[in-house]
PDB file of N, CA and C in Angstrom:
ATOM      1  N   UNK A   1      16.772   0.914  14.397  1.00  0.00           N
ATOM      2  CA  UNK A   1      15.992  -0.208  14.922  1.00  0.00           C
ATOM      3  C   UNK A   1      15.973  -1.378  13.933  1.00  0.00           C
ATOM      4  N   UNK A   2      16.328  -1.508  12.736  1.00  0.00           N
ATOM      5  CA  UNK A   2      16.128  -2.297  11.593  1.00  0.00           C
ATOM      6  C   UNK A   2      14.990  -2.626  11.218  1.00  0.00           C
ATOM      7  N   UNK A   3      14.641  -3.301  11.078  1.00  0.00           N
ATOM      8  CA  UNK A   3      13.238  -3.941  10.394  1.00  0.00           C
ATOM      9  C   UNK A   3      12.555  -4.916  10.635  1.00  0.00           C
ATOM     10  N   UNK A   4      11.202  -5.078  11.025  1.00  0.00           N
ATOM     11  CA  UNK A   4      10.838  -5.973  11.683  1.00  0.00           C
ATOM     12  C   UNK A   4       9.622  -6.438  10.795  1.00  0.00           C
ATOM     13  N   UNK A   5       9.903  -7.904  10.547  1.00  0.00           N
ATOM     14  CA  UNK A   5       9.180  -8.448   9.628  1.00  0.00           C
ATOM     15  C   UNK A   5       7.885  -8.949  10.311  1.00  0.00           C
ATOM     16  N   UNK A   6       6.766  -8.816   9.663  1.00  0.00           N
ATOM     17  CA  UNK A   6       5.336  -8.567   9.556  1.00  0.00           C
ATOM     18  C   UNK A   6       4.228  -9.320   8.829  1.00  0.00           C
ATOM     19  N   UNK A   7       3.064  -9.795   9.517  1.00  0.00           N
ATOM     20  CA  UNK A   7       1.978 -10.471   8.397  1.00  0.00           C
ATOM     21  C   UNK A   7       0.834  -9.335   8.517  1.00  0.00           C
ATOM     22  N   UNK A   8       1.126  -8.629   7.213  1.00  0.00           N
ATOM     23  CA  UNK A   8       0.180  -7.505   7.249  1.00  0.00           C
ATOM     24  C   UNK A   8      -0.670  -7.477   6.108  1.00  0.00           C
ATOM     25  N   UNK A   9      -1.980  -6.454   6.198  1.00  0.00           N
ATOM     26  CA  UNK A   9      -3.310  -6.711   5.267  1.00  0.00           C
ATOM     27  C   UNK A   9      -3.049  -5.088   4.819  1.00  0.00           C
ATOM     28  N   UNK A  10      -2.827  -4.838   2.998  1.00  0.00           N
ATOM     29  CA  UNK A  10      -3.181  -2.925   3.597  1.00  0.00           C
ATOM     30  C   UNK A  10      -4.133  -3.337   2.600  1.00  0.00           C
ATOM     31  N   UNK A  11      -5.008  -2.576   2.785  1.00  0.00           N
ATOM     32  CA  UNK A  11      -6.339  -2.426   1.243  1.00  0.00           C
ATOM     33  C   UNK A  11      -6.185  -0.672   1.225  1.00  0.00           C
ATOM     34  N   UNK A  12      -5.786  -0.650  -0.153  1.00  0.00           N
ATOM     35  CA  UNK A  12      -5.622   0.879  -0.798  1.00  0.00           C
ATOM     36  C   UNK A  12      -6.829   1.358  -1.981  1.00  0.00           C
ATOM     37  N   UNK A  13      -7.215   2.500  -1.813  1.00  0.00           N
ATOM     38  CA  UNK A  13      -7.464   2.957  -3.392  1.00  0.00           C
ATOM     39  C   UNK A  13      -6.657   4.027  -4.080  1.00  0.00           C
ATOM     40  N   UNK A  14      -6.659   3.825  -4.772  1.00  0.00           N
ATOM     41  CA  UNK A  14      -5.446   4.220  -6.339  1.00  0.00           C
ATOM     42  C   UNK A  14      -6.589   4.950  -6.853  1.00  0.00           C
ATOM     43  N   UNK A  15      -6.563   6.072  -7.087  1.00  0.00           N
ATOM     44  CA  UNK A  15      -7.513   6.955  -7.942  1.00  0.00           C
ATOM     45  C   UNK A  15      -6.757   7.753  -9.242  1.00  0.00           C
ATOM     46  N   UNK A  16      -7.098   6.941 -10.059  1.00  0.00           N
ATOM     47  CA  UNK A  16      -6.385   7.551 -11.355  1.00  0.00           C
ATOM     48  C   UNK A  16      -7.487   8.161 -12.406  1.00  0.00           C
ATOM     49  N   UNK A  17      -6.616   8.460 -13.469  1.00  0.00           N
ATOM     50  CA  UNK A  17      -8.015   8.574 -14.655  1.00  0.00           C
ATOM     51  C   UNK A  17      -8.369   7.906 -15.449  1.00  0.00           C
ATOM     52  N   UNK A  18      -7.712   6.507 -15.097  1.00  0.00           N
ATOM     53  CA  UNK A  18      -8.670   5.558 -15.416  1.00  0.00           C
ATOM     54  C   UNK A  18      -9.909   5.059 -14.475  1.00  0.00           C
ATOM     55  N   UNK A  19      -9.751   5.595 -13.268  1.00  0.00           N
ATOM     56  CA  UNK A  19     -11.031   5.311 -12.399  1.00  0.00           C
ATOM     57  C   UNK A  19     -10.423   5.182 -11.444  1.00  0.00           C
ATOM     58  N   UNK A  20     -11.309   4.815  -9.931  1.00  0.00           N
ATOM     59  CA  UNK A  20     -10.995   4.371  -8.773  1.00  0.00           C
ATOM     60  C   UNK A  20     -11.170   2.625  -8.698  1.00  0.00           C
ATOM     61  N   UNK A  21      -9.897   2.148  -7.614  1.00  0.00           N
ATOM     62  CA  UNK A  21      -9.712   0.836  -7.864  1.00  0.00           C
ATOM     63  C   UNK A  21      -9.106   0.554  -6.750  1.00  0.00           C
ATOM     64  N   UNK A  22      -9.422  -0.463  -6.085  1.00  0.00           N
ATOM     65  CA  UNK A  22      -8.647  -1.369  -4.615  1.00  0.00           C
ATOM     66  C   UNK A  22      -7.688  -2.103  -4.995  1.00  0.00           C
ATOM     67  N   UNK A  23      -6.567  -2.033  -4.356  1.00  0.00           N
ATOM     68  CA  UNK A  23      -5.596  -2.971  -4.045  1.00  0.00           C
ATOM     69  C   UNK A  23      -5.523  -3.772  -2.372  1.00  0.00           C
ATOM     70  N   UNK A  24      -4.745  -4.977  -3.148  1.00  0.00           N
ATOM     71  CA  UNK A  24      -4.248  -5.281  -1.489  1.00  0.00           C
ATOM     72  C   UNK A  24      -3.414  -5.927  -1.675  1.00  0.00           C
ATOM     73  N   UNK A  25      -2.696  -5.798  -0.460  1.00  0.00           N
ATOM     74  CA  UNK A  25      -0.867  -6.232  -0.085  1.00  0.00           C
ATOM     75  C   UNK A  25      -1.078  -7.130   0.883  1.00  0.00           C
ATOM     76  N   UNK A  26      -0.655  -8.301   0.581  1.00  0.00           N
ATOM     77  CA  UNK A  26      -0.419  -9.457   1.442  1.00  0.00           C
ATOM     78  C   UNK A  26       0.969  -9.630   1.561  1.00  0.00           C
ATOM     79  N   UNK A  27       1.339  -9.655   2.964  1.00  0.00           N
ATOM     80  CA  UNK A  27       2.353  -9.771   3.412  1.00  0.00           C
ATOM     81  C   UNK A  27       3.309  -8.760   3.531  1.00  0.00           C
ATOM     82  N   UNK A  28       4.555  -8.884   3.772  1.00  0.00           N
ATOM     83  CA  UNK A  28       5.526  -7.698   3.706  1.00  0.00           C
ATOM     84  C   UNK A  28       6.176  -7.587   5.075  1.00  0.00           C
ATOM     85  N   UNK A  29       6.856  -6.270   5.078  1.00  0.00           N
ATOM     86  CA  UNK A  29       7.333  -5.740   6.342  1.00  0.00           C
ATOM     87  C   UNK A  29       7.795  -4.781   6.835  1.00  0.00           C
ATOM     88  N   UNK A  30       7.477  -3.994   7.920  1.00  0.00           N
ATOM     89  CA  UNK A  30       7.638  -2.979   8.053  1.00  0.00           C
ATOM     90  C   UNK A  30       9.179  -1.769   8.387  1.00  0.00           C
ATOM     91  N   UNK A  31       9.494  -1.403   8.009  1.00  0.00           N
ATOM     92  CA  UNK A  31      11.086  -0.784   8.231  1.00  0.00           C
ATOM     93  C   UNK A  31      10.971   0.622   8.489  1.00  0.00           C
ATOM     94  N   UNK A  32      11.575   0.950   9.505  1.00  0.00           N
ATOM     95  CA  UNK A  32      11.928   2.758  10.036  1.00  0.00           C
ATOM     96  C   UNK A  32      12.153   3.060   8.803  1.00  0.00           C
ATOM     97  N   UNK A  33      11.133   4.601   8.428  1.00  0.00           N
ATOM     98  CA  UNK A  33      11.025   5.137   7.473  1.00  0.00           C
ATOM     99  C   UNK A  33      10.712   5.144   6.207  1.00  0.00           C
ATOM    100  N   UNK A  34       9.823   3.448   6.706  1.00  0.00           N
ATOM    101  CA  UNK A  34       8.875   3.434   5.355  1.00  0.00           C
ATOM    102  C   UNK A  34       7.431   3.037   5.824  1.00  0.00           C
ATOM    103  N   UNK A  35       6.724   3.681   4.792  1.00  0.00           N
ATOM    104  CA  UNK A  35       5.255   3.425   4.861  1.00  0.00           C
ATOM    105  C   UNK A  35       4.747   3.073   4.320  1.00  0.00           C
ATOM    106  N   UNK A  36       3.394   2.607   4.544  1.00  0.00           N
ATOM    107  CA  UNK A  36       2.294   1.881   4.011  1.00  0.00           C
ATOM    108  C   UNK A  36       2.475   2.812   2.563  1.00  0.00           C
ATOM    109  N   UNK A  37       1.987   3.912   2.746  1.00  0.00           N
ATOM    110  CA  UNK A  37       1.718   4.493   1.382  1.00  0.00           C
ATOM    111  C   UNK A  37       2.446   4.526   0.190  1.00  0.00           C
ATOM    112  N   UNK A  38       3.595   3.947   0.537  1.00  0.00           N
ATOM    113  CA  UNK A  38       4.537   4.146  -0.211  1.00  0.00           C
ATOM    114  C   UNK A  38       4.428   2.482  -0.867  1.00  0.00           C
ATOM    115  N   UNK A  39       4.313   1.734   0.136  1.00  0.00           N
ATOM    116  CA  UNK A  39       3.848   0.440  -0.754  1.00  0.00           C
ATOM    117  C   UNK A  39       2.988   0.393  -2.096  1.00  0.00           C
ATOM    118  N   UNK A  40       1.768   0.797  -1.241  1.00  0.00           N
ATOM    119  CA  UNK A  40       0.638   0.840  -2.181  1.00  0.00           C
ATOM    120  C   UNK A  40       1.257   1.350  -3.610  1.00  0.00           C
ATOM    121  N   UNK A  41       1.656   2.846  -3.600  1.00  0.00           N
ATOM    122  CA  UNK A  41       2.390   3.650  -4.759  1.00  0.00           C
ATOM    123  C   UNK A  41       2.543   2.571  -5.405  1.00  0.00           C
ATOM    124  N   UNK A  42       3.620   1.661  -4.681  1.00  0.00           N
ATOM    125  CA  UNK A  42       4.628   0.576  -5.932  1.00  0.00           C
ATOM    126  C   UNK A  42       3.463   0.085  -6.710  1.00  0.00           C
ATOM    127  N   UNK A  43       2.390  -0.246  -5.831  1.00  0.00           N
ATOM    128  CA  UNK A  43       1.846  -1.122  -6.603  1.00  0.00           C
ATOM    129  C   UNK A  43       1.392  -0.560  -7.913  1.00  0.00           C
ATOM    130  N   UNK A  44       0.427   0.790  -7.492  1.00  0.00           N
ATOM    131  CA  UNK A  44       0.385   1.411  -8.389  1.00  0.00           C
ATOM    132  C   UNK A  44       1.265   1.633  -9.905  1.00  0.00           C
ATOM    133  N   UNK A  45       1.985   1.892  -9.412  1.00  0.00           N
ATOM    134  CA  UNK A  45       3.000   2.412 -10.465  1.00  0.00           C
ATOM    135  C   UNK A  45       3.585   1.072 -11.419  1.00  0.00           C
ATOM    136  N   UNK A  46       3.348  -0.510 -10.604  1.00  0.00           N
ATOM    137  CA  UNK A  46       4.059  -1.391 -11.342  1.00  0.00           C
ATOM    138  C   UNK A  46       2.699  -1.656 -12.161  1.00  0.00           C
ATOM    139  N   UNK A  47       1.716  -1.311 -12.122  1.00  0.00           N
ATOM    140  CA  UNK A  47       0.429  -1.231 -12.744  1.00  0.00           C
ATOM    141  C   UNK A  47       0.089  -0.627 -14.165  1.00  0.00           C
ATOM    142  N   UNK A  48       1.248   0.572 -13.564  1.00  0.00           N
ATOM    143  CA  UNK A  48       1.259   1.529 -14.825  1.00  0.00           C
ATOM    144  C   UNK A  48       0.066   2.573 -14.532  1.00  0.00           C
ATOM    145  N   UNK A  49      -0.993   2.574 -14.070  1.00  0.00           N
ATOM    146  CA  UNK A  49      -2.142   3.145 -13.422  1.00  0.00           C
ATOM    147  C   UNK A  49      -1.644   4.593 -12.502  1.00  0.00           C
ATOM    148  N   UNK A  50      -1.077   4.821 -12.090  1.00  0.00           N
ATOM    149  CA  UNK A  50      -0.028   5.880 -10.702  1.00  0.00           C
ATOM    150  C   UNK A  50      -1.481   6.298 -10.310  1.00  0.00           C
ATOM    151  N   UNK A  51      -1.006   7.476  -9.747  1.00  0.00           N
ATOM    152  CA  UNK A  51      -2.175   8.826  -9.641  1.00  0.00           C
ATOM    153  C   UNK A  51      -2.273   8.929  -7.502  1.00  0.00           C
ATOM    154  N   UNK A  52      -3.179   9.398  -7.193  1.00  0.00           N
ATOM    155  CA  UNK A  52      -3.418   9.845  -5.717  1.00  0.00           C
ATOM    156  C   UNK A  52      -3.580   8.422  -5.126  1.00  0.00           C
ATOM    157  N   UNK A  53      -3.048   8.106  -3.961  1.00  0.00           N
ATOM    158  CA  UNK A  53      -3.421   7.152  -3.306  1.00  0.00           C
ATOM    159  C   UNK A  53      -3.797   7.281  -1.734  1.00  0.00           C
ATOM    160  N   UNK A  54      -4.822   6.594  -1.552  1.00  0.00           N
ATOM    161  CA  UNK A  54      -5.787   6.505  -0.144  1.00  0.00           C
ATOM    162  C   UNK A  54      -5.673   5.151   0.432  1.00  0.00           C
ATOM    163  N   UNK A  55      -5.272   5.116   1.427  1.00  0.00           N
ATOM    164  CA  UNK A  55      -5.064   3.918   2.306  1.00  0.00           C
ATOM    165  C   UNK A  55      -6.283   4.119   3.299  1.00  0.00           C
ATOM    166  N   UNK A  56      -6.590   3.049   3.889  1.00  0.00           N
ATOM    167  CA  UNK A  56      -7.833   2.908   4.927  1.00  0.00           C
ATOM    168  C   UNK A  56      -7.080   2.205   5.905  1.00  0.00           C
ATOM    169  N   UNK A  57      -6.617   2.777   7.233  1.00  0.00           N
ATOM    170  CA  UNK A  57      -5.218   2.257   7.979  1.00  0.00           C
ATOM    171  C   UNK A  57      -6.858   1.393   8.677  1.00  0.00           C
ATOM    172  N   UNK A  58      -7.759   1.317   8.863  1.00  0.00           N
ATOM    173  CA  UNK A  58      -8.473   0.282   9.035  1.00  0.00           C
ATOM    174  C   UNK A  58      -8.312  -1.024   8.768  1.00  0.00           C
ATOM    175  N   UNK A  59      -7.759  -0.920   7.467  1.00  0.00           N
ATOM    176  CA  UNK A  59      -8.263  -2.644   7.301  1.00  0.00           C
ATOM    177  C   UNK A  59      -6.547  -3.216   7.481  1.00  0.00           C
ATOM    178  N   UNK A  60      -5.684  -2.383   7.994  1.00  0.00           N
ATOM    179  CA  UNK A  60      -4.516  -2.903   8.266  1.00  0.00           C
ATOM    180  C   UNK A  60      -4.278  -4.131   9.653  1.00  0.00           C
ATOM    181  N   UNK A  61      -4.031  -5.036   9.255  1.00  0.00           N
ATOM    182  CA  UNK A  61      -4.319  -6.332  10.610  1.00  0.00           C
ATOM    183  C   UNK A  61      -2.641  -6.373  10.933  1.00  0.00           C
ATOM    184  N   UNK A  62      -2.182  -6.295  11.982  1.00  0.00           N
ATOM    185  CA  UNK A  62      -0.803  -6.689  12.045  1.00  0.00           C
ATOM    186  C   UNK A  62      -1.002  -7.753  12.985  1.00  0.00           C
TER     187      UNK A  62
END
């Protein structure tokens, strides 16, 4: 199907041991066989922070 580009809201929490903490992703787009959660991760990880991540598919606006 390719990829279909998107104005999307995700608000995540990142629970590490440095604490619990919100992110959010403005913008982006969505592609067969990828997910939200996997976004968030990046963010995480470009943070340096990693650890469990919780998405709230609530506050997702497409």
């Amino acid at each position: 199907m390719g990829e279909a580009m998107v104005s999307l809201r995700v608000t995540g929490t990142i629970v590490s041991g440095e604490g619990t903490y919100r992110v959010e992703i403005l913008g982006g787009h969505l592609e067969e066989g990828i997910f939200i959660e996997d976004q968030v991760l990046a963010v995480s990880e470009a943070t340096g922070r990693g650890g469990e991540v919780r998405v709230d598919y609530g506050n997702i606006d497409l």
